[in-house]
N, C-alpha and C. Protein backbone atom coordinates (compact mmCIF):
# COMPACT_ATOMS: atom_id res chain seq x y z
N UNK A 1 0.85 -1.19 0.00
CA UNK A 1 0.00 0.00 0.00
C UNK A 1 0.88 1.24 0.00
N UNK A 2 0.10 2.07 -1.01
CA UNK A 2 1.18 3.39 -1.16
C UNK A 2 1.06 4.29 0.40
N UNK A 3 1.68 5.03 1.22
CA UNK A 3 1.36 5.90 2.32
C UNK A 3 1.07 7.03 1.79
N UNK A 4 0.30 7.55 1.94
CA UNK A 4 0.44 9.11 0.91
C UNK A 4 -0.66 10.41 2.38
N UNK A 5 -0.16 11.41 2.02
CA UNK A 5 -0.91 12.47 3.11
C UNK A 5 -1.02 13.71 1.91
N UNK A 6 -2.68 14.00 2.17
CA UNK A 6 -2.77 15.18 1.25
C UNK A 6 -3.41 15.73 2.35
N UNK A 7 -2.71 17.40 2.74
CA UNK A 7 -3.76 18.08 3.20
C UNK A 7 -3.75 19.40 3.20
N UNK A 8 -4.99 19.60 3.15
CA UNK A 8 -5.32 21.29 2.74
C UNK A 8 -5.19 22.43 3.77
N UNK A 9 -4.28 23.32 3.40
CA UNK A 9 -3.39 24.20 4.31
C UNK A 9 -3.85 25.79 3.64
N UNK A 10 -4.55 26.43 3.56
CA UNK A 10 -4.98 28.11 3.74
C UNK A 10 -4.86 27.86 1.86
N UNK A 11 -5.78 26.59 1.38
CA UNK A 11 -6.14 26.75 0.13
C UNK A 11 -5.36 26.32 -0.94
N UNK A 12 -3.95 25.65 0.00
CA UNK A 12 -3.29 25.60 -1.61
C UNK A 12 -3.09 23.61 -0.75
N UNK A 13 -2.36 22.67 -1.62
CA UNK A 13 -2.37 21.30 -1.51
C UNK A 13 -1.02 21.12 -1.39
N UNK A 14 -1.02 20.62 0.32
CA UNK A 14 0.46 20.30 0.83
C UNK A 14 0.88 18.51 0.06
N UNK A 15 1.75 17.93 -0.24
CA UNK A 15 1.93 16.74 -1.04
C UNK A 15 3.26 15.85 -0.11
N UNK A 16 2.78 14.71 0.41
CA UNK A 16 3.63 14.49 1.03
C UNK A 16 3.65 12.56 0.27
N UNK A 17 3.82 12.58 -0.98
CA UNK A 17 3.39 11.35 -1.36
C UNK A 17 5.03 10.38 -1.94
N UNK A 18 6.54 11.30 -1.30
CA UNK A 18 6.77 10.07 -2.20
C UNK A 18 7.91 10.41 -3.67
N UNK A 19 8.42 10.02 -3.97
CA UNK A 19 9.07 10.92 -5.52
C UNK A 19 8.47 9.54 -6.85
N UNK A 20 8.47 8.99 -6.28
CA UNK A 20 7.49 7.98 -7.53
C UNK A 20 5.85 7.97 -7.32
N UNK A 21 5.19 8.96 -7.08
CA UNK A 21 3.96 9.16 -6.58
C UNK A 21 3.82 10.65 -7.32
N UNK A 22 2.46 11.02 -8.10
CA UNK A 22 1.93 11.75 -8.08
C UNK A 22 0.44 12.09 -8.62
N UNK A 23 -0.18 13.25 -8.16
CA UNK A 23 -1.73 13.55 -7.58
C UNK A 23 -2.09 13.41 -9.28
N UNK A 24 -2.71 13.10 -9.42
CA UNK A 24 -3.86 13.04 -10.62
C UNK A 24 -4.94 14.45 -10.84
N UNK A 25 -5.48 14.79 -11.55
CA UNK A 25 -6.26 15.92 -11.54
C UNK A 25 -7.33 15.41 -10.56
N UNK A 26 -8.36 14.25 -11.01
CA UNK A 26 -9.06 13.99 -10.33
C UNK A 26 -8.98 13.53 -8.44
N UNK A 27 -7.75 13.45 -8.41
CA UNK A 27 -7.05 13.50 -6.69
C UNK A 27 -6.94 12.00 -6.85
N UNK A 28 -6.86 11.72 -7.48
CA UNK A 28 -5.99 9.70 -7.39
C UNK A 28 -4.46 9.97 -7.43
N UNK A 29 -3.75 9.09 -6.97
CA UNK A 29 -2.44 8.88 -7.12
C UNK A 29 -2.35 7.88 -7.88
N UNK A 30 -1.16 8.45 -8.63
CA UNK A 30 -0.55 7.45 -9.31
C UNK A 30 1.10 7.38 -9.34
N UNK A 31 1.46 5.83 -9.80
CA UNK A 31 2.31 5.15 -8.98
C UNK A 31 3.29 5.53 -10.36
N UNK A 32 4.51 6.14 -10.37
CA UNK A 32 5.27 6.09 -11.49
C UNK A 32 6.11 4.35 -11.72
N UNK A 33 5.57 4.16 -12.76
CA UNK A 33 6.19 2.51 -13.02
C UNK A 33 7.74 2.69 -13.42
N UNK A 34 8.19 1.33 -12.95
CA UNK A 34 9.97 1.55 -13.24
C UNK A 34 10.00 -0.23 -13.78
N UNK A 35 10.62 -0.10 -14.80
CA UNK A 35 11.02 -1.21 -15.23
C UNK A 35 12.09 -1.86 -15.60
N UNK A 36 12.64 -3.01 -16.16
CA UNK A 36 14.49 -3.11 -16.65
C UNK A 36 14.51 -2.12 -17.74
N UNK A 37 14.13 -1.24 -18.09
CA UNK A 37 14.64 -0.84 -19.66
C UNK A 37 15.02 0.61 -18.79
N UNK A 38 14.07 1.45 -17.71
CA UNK A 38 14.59 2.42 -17.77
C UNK A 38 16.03 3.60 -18.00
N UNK A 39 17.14 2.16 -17.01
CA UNK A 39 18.54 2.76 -17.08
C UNK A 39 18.69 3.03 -18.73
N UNK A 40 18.64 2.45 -19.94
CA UNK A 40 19.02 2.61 -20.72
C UNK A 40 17.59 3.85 -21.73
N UNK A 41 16.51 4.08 -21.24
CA UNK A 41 15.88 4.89 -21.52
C UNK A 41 16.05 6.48 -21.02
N UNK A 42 16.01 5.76 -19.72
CA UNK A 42 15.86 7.71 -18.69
C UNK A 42 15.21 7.77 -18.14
N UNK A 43 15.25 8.76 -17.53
CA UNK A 43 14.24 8.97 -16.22
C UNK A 43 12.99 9.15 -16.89
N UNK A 44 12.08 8.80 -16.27
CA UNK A 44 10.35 9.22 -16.70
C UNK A 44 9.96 10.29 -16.59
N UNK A 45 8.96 10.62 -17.33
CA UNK A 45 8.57 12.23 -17.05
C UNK A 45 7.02 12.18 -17.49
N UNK A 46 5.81 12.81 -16.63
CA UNK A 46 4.65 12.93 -16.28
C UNK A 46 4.10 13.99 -17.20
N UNK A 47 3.62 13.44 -18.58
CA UNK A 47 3.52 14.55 -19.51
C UNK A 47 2.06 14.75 -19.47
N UNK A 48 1.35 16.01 -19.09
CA UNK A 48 0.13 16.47 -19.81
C UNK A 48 -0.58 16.47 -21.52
N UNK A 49 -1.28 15.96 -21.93
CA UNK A 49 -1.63 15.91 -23.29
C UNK A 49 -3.29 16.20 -24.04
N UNK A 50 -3.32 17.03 -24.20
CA UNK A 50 -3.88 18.23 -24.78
C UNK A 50 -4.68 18.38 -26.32
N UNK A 51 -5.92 18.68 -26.96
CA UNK A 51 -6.52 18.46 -27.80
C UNK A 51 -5.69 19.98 -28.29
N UNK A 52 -4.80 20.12 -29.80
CA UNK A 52 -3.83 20.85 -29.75
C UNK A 52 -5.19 21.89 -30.84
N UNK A 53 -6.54 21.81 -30.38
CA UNK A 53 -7.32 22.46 -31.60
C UNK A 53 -8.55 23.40 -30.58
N UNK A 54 -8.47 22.35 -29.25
CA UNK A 54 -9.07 23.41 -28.50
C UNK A 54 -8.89 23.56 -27.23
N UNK A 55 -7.91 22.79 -26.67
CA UNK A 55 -7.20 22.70 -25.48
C UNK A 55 -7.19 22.13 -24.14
N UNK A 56 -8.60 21.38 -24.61
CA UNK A 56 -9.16 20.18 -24.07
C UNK A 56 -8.30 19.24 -23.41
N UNK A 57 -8.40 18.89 -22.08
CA UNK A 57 -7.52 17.73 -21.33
C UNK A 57 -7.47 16.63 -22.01
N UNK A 58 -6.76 15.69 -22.63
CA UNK A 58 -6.68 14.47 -22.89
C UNK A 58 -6.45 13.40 -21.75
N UNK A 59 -5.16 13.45 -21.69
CA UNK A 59 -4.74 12.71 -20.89
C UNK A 59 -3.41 12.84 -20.09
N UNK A 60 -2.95 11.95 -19.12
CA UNK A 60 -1.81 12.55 -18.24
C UNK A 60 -1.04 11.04 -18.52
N UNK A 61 0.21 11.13 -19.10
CA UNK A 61 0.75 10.11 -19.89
C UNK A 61 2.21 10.13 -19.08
N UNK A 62 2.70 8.70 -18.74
CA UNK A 62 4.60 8.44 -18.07
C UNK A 62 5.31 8.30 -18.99
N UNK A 63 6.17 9.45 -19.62
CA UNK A 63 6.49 9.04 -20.62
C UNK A 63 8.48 8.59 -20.30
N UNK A 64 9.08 7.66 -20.85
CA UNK A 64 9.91 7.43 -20.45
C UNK A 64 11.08 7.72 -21.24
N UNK A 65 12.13 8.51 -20.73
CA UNK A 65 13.19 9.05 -22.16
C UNK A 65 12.96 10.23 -23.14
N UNK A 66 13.99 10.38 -23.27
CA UNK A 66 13.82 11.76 -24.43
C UNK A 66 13.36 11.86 -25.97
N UNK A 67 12.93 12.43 -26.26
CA UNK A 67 12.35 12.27 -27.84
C UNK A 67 11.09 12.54 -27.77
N UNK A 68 10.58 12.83 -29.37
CA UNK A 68 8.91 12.57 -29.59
C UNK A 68 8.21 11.79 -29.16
N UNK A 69 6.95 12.22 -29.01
CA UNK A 69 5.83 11.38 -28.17
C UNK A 69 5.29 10.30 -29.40
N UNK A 70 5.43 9.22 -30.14
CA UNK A 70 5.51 8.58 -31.15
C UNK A 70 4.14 8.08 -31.01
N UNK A 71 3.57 7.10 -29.41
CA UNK A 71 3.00 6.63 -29.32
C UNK A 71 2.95 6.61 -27.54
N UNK A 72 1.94 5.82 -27.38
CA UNK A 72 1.27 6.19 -25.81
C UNK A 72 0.93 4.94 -25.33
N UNK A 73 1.89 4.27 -24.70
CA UNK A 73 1.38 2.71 -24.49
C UNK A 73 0.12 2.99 -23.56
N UNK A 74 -0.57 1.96 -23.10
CA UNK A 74 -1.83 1.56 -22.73
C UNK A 74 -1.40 1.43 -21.08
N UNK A 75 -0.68 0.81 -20.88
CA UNK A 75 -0.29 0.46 -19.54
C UNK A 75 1.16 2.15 -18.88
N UNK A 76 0.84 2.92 -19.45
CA UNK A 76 1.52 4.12 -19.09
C UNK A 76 0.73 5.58 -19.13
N UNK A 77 -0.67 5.09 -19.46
CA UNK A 77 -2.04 6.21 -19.10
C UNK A 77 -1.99 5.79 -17.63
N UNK A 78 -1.50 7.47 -17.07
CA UNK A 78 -2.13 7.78 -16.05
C UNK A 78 -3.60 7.70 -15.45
N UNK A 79 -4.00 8.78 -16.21
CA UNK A 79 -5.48 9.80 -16.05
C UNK A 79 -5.81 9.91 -17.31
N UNK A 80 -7.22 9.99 -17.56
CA UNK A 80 -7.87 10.54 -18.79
C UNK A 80 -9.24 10.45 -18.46
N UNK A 81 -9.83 11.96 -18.62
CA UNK A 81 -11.11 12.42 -18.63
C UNK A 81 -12.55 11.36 -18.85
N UNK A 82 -13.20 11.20 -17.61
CA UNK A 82 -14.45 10.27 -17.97
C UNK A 82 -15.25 10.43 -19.57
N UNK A 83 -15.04 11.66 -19.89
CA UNK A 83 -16.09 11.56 -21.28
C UNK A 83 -15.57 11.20 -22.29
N UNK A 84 -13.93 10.95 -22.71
CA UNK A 84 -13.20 10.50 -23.51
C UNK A 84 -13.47 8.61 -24.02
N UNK A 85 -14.12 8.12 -22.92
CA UNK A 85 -14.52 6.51 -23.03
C UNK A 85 -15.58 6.44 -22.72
N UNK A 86 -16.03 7.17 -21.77
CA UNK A 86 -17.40 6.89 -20.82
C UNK A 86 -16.97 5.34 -19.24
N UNK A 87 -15.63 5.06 -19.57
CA UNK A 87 -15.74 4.05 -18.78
C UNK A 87 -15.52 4.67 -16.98
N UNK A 88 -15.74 3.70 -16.29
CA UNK A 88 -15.90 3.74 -14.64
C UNK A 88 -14.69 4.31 -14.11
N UNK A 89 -13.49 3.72 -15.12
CA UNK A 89 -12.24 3.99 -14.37
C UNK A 89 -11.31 4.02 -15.34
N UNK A 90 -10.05 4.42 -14.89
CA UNK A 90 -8.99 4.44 -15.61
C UNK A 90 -8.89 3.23 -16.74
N UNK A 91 -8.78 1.80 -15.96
CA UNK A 91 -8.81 0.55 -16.32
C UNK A 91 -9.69 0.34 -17.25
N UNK A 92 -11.04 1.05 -17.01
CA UNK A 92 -12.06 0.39 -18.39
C UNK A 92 -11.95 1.15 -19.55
N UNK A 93 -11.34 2.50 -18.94
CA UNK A 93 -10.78 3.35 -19.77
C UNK A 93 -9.50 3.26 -20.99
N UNK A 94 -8.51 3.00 -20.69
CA UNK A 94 -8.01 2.48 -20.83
C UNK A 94 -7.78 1.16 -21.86
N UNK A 95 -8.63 0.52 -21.34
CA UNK A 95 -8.99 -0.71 -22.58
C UNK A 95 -10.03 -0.39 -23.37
N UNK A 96 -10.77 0.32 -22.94
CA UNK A 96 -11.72 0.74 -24.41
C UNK A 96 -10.47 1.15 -25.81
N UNK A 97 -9.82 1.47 -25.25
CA UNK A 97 -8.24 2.23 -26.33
C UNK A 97 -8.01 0.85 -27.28
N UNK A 98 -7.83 0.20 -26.68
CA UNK A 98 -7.33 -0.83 -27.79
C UNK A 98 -8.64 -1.25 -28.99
N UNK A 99 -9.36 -0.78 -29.20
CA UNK A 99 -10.97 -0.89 -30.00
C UNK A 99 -10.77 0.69 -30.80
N UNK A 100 -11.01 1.47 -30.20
CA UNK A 100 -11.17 2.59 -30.70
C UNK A 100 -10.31 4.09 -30.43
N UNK A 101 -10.32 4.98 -31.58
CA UNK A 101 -9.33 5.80 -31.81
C UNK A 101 -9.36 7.05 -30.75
N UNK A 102 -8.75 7.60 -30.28
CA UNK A 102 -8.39 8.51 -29.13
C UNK A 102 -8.69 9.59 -29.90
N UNK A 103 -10.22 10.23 -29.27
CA UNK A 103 -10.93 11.72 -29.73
C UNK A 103 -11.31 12.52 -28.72
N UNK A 104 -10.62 14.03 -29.49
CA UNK A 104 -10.98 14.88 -28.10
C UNK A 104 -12.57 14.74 -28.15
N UNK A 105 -12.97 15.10 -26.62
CA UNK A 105 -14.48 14.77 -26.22
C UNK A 105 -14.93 15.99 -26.78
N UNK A 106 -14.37 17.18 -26.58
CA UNK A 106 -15.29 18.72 -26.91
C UNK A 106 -15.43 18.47 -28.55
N UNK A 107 -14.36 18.72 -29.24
CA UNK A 107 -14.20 18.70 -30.89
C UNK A 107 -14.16 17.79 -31.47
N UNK A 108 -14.13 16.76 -31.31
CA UNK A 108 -14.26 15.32 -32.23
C UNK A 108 -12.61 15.31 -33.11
N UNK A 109 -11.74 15.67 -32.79
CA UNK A 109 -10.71 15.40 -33.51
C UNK A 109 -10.14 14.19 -33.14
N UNK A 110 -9.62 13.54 -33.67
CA UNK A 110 -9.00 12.37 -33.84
C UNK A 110 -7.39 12.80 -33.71
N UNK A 111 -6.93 11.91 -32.37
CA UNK A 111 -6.05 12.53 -32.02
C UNK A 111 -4.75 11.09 -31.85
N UNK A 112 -5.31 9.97 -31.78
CA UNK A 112 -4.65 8.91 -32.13
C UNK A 112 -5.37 7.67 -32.39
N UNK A 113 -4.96 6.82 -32.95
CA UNK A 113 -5.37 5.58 -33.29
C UNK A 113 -4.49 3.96 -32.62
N UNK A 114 -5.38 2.94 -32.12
CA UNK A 114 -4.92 2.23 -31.81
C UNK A 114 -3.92 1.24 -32.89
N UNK A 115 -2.97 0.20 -31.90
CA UNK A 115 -1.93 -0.35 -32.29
C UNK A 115 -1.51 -1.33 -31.43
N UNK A 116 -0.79 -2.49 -31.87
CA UNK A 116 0.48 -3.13 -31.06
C UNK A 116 1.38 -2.71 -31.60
N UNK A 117 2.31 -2.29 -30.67
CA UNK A 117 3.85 -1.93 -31.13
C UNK A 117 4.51 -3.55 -31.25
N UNK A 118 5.24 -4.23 -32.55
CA UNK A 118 5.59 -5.21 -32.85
C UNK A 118 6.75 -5.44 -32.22
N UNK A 119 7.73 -4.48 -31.74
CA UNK A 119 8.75 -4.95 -31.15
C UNK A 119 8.94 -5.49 -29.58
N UNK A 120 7.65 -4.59 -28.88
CA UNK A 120 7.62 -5.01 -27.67
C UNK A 120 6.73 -5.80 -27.06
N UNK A 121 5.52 -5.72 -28.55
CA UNK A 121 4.36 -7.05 -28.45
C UNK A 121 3.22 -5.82 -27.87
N UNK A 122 2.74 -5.02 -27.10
CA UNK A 122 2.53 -4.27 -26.76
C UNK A 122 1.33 -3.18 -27.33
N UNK A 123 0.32 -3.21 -26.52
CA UNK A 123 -1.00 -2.03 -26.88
C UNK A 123 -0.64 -1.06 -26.37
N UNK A 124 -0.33 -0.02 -27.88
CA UNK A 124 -0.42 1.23 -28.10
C UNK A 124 -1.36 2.74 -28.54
N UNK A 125 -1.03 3.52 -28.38
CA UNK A 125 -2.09 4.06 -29.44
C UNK A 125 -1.09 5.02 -29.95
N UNK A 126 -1.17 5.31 -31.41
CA UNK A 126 -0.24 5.70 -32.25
C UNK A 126 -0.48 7.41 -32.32
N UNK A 127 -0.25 8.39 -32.06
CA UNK A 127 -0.76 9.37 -31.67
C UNK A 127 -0.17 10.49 -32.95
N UNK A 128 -1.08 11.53 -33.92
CA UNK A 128 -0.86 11.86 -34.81
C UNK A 128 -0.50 13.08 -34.49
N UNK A 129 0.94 13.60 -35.06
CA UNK A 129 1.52 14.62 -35.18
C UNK A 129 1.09 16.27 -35.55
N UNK A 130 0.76 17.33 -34.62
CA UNK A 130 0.35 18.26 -34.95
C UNK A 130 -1.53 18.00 -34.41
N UNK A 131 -1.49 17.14 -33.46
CA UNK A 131 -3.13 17.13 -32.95
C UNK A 131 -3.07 17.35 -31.66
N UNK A 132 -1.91 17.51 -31.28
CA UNK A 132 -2.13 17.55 -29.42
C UNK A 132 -0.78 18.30 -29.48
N UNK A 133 -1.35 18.85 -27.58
CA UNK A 133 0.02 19.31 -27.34
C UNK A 133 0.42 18.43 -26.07
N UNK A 134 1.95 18.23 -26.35
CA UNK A 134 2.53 17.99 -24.79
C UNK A 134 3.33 18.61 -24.00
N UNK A 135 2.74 18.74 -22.80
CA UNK A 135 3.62 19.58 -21.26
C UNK A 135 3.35 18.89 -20.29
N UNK A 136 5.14 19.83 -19.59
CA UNK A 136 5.24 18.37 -18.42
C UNK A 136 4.22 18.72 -17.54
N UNK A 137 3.68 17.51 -16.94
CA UNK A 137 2.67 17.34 -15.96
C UNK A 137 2.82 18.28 -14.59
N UNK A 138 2.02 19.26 -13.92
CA UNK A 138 2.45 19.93 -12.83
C UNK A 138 2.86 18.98 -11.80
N UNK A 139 2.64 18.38 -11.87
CA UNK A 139 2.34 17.20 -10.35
C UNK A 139 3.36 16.08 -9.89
N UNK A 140 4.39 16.94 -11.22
CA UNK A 140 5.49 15.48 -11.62
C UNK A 140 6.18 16.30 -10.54
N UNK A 141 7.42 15.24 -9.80
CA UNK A 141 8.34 15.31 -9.18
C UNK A 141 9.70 15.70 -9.67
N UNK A 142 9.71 15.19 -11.04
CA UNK A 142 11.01 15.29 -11.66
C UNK A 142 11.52 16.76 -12.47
């Protein structure tokens, strides 16, 4: 079990969760994953991602290493907005992705499309260039 203490101090949110821990918009924590590949990737980083047409929340993505955002594995969604799937939770959320293409909820843009990435075997969603924006996540530690 993660220990985590959130508490509210003259309005603003004291964070006592942790350096692989951080707050979600909706106030969930989430657990930054570490795996064998990181040493040779890099440190992770908690990217915000953005409907780049009307500025709409997408989603809050771990992204690991430097470079373009190519693609958005499935098992490295943080957070993403209930109206984007309609599902209960992250999890049903989440797997609705592997069926259908990632659209902002306000504008209907089509902002990625599902995938397995062949090298790592792996459900992705392939995310199209010039439809979103990405910034680092406030909430990140790093």
């Amino acid at each position: 079990m993660i220990k985590s203490e959130i508490q509210h101090q003259g309005g603003s949110m004291v964070e006592n969760l942790g350096k692989n821990n951080v707050v979600m918009p909706d106030g969930s924590i989430y657990r930054i994953k570490t795996d064998r590949y990181q040493k040779t990737r890099g440190p992770a980083q908690m990217l915000a991602i953005d409907c780049q047409n009307c500025d709409t929340p997408l989603l809050v993505y771990q992204k690991d290493g430097p470079g373009q955002l190519k693609r958005c594995y499935l098992d490295r969604i943080a957070w993403m907005p209930l109206e984007i799937n309609s599902g209960k939770d992250i999890g049903e959320q989440v797997n609705a992705l592997h069926k259908k293409s990632l659209k902002c909820p306000h504008c209907q843009v089509m902002v990625g499309a599902p995938m397995i990435y062949e090298k790592e075997k792996r459900f992705a969603v392939r995310m199209f260039p010039g439809q979103f924006i990405k910034k680092k996540y406030p909430n990140s530690k790093d």
